[in-house]
N, C-alpha and C. Protein backbone atom coordinates (compact mmCIF):
# COMPACT_ATOMS: atom_id res chain seq x y z
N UNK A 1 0.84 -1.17 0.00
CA UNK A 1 0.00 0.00 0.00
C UNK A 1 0.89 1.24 0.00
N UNK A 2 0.83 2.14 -0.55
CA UNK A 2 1.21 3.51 -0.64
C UNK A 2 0.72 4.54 0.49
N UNK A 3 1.57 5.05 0.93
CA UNK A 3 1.94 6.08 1.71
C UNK A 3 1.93 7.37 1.14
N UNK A 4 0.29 8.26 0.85
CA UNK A 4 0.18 9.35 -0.13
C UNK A 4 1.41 10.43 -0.05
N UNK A 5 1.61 10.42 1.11
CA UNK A 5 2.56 11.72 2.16
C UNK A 5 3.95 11.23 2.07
N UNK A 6 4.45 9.93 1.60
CA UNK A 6 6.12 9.91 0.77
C UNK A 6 6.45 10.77 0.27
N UNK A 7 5.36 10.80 -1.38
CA UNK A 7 6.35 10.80 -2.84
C UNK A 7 5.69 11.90 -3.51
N UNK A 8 4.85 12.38 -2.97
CA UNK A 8 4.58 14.13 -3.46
C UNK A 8 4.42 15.13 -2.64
N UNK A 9 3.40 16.04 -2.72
CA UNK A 9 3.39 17.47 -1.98
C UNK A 9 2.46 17.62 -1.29
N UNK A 10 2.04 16.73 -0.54
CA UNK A 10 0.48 17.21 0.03
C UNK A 10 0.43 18.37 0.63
N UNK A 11 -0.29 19.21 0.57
CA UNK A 11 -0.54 20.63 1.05
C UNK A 11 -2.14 20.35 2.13
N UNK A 12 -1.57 20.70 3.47
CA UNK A 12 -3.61 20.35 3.52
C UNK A 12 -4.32 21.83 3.69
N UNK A 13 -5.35 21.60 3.78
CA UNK A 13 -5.96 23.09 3.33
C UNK A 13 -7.58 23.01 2.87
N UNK A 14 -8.22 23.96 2.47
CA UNK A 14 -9.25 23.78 1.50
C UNK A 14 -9.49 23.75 0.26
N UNK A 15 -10.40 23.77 -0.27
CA UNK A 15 -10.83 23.64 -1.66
C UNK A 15 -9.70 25.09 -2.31
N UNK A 16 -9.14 26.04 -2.09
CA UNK A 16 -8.61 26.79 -2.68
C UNK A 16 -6.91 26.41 -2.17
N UNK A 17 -6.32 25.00 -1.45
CA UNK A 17 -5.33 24.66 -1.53
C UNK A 17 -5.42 23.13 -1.56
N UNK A 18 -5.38 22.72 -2.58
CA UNK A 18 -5.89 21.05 -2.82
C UNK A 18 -4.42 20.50 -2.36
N UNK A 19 -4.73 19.05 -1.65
CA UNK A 19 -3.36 18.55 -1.42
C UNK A 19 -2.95 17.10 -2.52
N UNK A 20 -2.04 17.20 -2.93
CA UNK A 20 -1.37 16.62 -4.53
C UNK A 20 -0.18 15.68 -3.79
N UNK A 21 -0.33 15.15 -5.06
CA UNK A 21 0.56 13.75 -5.05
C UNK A 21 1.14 13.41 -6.39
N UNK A 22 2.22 12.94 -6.35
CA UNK A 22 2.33 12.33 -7.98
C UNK A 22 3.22 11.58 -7.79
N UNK A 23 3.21 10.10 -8.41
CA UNK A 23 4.22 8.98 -8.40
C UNK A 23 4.35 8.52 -10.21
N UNK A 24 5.36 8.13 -10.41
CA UNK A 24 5.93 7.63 -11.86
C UNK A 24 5.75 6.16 -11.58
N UNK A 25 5.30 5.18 -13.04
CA UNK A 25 5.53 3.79 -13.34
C UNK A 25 6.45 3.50 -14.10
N UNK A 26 6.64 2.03 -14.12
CA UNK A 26 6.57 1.75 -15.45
C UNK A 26 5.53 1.30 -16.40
N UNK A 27 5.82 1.33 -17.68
CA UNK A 27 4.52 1.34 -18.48
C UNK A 27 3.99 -0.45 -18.83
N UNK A 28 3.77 -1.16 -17.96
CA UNK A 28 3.39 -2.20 -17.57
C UNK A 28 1.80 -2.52 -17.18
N UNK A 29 1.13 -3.46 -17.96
CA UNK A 29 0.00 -4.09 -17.31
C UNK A 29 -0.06 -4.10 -15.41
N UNK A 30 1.00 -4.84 -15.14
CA UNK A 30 1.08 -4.74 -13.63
C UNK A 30 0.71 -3.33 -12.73
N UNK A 31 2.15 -2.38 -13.49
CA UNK A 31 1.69 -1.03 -12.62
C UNK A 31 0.60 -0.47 -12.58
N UNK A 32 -0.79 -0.99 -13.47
CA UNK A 32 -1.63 -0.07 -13.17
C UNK A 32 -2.30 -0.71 -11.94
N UNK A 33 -2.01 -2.14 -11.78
CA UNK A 33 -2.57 -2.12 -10.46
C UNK A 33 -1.65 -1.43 -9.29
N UNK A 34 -0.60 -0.97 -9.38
CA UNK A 34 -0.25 -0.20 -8.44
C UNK A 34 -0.58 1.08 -8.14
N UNK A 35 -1.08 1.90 -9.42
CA UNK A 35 -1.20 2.77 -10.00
C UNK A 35 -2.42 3.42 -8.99
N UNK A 36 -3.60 2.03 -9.22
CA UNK A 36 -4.83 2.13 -8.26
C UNK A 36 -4.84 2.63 -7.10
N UNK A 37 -3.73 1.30 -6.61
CA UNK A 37 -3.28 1.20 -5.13
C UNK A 37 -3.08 2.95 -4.67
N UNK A 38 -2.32 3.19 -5.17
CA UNK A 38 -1.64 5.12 -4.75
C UNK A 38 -2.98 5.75 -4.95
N UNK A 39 -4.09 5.53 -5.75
CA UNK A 39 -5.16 6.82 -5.93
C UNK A 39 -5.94 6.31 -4.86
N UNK A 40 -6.45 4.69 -4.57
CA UNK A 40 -6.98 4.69 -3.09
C UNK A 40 -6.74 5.07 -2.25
N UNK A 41 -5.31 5.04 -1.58
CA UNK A 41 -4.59 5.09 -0.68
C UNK A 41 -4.48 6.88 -0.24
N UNK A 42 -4.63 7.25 -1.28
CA UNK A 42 -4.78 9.01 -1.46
C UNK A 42 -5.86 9.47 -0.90
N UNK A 43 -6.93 8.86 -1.63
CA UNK A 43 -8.58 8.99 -1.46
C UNK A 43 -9.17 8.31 -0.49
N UNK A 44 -8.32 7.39 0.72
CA UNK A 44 -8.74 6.43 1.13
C UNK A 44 -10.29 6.63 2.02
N UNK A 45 -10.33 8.07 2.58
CA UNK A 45 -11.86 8.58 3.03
C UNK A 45 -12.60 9.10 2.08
N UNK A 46 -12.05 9.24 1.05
CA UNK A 46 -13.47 10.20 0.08
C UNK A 46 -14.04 9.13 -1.05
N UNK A 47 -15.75 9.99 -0.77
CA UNK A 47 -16.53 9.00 -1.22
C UNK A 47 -16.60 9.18 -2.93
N UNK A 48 -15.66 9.47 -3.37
CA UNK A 48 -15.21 9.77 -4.98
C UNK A 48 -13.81 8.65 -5.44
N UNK A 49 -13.64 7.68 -4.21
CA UNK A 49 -12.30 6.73 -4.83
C UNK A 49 -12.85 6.24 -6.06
N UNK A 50 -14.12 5.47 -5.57
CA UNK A 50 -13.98 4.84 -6.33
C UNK A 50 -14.53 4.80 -8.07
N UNK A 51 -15.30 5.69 -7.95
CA UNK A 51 -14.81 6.40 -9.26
C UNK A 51 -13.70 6.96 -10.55
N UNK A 52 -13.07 7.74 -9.23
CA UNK A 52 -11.66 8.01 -9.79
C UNK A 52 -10.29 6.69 -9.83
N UNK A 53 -10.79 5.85 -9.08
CA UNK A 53 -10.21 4.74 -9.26
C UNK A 53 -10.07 3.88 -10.96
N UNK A 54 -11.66 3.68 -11.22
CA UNK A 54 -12.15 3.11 -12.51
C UNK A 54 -11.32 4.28 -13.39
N UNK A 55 -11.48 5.23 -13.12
CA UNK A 55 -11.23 6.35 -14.74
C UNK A 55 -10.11 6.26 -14.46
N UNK A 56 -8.95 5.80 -13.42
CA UNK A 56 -7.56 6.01 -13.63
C UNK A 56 -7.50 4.67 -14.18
N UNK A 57 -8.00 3.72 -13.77
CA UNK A 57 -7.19 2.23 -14.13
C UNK A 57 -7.71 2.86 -15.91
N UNK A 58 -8.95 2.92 -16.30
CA UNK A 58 -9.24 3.20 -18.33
C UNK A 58 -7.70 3.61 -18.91
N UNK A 59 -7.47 4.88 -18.23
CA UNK A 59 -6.75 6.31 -18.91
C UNK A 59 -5.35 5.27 -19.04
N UNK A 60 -5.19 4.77 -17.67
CA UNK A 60 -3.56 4.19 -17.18
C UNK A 60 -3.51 3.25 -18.36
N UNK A 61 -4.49 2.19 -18.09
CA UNK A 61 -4.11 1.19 -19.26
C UNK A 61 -3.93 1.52 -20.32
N UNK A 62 -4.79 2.66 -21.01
CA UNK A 62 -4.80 3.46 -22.35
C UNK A 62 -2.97 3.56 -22.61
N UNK A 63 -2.77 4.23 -22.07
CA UNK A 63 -1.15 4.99 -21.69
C UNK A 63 -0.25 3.40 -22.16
N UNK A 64 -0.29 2.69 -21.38
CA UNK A 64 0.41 1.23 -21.34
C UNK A 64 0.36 0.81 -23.25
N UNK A 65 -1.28 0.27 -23.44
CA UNK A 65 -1.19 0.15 -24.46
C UNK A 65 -1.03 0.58 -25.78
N UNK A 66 -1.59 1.99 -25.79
CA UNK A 66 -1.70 2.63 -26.94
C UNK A 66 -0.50 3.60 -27.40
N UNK A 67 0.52 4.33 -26.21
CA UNK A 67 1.23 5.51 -26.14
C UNK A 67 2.84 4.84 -26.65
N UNK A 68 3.48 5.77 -26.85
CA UNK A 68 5.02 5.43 -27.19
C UNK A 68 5.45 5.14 -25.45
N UNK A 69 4.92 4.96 -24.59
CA UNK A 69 4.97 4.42 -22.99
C UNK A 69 5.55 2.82 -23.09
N UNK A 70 4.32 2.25 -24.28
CA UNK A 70 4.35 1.13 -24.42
C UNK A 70 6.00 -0.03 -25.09
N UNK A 71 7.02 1.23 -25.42
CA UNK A 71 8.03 0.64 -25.78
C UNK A 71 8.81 0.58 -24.72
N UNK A 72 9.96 -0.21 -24.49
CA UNK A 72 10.93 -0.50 -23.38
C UNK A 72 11.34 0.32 -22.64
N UNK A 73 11.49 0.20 -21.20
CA UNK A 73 11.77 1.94 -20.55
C UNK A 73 10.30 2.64 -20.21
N UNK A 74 9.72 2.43 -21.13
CA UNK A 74 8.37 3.10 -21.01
C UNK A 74 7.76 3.57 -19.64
N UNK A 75 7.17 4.81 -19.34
CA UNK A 75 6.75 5.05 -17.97
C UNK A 75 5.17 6.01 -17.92
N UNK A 76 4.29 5.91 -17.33
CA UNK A 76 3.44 6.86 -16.89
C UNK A 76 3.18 7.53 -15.55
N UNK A 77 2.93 8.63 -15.44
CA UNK A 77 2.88 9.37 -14.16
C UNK A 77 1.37 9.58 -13.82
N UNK A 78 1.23 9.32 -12.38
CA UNK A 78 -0.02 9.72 -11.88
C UNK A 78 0.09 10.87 -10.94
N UNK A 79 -0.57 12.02 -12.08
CA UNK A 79 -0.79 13.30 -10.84
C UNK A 79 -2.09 13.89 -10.45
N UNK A 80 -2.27 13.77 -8.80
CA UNK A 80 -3.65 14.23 -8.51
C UNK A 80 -3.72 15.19 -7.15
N UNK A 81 -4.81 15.98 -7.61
CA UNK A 81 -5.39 16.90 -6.70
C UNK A 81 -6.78 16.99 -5.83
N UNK A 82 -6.85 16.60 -4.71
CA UNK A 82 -7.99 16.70 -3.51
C UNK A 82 -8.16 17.84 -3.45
N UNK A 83 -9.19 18.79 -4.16
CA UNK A 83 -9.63 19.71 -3.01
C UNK A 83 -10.41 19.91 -1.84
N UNK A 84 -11.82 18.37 -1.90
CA UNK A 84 -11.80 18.45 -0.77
C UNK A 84 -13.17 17.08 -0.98
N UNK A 85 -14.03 17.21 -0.17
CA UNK A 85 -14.60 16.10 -0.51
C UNK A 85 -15.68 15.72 -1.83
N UNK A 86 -15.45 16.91 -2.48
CA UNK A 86 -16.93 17.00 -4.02
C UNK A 86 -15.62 17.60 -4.90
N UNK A 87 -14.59 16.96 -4.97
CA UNK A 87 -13.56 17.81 -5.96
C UNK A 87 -12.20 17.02 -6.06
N UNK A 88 -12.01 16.09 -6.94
CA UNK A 88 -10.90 15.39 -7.14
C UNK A 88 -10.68 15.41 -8.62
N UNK A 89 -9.21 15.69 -9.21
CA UNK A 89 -9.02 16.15 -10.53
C UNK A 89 -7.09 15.06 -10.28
N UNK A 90 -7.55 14.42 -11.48
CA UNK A 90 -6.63 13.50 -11.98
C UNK A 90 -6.04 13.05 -13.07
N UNK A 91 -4.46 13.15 -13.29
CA UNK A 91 -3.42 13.56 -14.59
C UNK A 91 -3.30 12.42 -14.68
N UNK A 92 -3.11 12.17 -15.83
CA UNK A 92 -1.97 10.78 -16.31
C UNK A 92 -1.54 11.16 -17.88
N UNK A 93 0.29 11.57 -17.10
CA UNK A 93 0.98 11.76 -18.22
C UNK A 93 2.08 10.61 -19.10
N UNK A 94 1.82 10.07 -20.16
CA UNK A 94 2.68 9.24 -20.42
C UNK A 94 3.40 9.78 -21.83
N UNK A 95 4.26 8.78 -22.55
CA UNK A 95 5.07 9.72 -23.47
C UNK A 95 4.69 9.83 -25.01
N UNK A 96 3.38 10.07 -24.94
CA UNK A 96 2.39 10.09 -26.40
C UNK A 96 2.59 9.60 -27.27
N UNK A 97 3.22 10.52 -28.31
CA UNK A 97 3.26 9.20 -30.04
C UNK A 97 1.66 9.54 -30.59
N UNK A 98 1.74 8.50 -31.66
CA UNK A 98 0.66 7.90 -32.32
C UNK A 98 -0.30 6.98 -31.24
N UNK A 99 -1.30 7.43 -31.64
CA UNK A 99 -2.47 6.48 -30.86
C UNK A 99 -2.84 4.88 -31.51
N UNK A 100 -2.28 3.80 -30.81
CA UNK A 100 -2.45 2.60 -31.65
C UNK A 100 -3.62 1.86 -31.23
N UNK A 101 -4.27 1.88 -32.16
CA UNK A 101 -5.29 1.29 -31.91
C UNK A 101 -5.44 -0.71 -31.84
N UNK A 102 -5.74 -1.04 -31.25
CA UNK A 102 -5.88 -2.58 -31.25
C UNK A 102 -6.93 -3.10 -31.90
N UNK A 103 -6.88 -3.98 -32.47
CA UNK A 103 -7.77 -4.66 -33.29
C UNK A 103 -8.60 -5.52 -32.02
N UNK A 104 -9.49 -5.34 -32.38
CA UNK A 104 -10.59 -6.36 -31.21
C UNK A 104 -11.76 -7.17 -32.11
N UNK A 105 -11.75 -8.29 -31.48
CA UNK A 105 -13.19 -9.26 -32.18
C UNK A 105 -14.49 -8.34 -32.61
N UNK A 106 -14.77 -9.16 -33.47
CA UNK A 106 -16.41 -8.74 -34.26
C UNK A 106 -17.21 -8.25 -32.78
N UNK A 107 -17.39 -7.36 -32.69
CA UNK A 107 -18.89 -6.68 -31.89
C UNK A 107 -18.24 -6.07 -30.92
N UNK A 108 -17.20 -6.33 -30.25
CA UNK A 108 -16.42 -6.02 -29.37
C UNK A 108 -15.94 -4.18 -29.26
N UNK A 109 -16.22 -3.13 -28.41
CA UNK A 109 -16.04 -2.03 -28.47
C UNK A 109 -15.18 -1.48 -27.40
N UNK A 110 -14.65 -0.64 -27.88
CA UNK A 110 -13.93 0.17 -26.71
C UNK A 110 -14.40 0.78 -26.39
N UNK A 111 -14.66 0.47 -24.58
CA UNK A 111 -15.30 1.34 -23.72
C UNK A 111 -14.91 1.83 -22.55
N UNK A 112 -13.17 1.87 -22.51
CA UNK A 112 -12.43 2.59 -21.83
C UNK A 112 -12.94 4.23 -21.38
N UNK A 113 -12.70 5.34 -22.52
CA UNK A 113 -12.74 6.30 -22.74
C UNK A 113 -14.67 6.87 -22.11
N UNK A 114 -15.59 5.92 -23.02
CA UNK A 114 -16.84 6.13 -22.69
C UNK A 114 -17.22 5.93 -21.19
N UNK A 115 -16.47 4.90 -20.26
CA UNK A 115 -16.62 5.03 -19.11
C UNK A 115 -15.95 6.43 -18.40
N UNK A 116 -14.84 6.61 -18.30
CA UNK A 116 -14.51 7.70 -18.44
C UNK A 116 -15.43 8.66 -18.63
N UNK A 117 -16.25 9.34 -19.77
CA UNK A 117 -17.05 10.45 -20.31
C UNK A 117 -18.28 10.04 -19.28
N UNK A 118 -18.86 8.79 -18.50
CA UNK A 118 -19.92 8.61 -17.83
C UNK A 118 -19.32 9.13 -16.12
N UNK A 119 -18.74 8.47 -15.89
CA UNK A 119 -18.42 8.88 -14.18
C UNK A 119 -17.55 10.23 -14.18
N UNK A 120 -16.77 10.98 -14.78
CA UNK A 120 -15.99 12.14 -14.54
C UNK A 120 -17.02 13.08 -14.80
N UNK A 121 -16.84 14.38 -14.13
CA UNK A 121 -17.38 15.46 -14.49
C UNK A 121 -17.22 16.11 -15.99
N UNK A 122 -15.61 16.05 -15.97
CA UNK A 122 -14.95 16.72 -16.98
C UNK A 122 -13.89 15.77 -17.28
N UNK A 123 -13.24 15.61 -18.76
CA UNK A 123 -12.10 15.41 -18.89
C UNK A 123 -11.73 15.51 -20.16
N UNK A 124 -10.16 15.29 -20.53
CA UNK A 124 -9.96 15.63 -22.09
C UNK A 124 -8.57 15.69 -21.62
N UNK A 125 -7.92 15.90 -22.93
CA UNK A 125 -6.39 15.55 -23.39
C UNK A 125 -5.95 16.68 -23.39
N UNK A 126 -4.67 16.70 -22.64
CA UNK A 126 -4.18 18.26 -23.03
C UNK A 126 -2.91 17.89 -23.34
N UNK A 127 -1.67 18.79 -23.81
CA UNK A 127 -0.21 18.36 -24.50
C UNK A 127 -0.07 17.18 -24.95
N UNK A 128 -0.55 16.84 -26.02
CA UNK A 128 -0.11 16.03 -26.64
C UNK A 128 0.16 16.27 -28.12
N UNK A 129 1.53 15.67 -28.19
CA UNK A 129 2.61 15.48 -29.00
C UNK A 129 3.20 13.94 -29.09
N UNK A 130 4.40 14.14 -29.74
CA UNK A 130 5.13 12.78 -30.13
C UNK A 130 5.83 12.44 -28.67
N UNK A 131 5.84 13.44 -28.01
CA UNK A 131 6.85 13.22 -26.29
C UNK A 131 6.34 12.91 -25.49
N UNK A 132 5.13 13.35 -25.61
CA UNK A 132 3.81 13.35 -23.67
C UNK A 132 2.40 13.91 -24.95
N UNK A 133 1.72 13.48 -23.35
CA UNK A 133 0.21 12.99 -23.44
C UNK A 133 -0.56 13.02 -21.95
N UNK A 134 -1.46 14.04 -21.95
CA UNK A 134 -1.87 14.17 -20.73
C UNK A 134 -3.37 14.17 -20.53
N UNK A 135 -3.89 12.80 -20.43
CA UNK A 135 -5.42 12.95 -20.26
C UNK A 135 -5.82 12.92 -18.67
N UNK A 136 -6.71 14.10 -18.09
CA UNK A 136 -7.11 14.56 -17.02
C UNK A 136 -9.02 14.07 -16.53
N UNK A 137 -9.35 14.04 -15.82
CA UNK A 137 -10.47 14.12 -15.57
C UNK A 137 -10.67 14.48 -14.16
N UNK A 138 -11.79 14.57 -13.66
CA UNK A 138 -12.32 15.30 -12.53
C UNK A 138 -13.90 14.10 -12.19
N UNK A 139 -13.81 14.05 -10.89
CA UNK A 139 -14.60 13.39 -10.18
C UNK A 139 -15.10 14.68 -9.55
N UNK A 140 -16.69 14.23 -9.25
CA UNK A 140 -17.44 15.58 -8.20
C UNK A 140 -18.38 15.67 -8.85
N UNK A 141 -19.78 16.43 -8.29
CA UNK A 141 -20.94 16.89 -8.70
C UNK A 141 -20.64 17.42 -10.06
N UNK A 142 -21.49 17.10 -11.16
CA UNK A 142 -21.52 18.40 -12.48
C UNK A 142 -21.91 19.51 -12.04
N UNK A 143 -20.64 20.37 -13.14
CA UNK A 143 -20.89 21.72 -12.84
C UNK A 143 -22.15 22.22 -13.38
N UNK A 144 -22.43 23.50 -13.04
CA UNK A 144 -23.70 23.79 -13.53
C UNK A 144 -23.05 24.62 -14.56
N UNK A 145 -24.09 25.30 -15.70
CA UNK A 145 -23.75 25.99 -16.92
C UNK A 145 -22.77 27.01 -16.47
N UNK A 146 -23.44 27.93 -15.00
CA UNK A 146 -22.91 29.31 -15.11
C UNK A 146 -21.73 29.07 -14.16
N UNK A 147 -21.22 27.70 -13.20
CA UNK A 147 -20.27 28.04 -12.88
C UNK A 147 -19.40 27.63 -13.29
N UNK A 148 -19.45 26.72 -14.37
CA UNK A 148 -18.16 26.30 -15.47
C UNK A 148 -17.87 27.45 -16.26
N UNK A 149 -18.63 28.36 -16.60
CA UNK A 149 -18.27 29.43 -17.44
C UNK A 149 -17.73 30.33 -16.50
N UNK A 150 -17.64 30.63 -14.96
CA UNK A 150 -16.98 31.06 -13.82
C UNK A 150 -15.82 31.27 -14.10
């Protein structure tokens, strides 16, 4: 089990000082079960683990299989922010490339990403290039119209 308060910065505070963490893998099937382990272990009282649990293991595996992560050496980083108990926002940066897609059986769909788009509030890809790749999402109540435009 992981020890949130090792290997990053926890800050404690409120919703206007979220306390963060971030640990590096390797880009391995295995690590994402470790991967888990650190976002429980983070979240271990808030009633948003396990949510943000599912959308990290999607994103993580994504990273493993699809990213230039997936060649030897390969690594992904998990970075996340608590602001408090209706507010958890979670990075996973790995080292982008081309997106490879896997061939899967007749009927068979990928529903990584779509789980993802169902339990997060928000999420989407930001820097990505041939080096890194950073898909984020956010656990917590939906925002409403006027305070996302806030």
């Amino acid at each position: 089990m992981f020890d949130p308060d090792s290997g990053g910065d926890p800050a404690q505070g409120h919703s206007e000082c979220p306390r963060r963490s971030s640990i590096s893998f390797s880009a391995t099937a295995s690590q994402v079960t470790w991967a888990r382990q650190f976002l429980e272990s983070f979240l271990v009282d808030s009633p948003l683990a396990d949510d943000a649990v599912l959308c990290l293991s999607e994103v993580a595996t994504n990273s493993v299989l699809h990213s230039n992560s997936r060649c030897e050496g390969g690594r992904f980083t998990v970075n996340v922010e608590r602001y408090d108990e209706s507010h958890v926002r979670v990075e996973i940066e790995d080292q982008g490339g081309p997106w490879i897609q896997r061939t899967k059986p007749e009927g068979q769909q990928s529903l990584g990403l779509r789980i993802v788009g169902q339990l997060a509030r928000e999420w989407g890809v930001k820097d990505a290039s041939d080096s890194t790749r950073t898909v984020w999402f956010e656990v917590g109540p939906v925002r409403s119209p006027a305070r996302a435009a806030a």
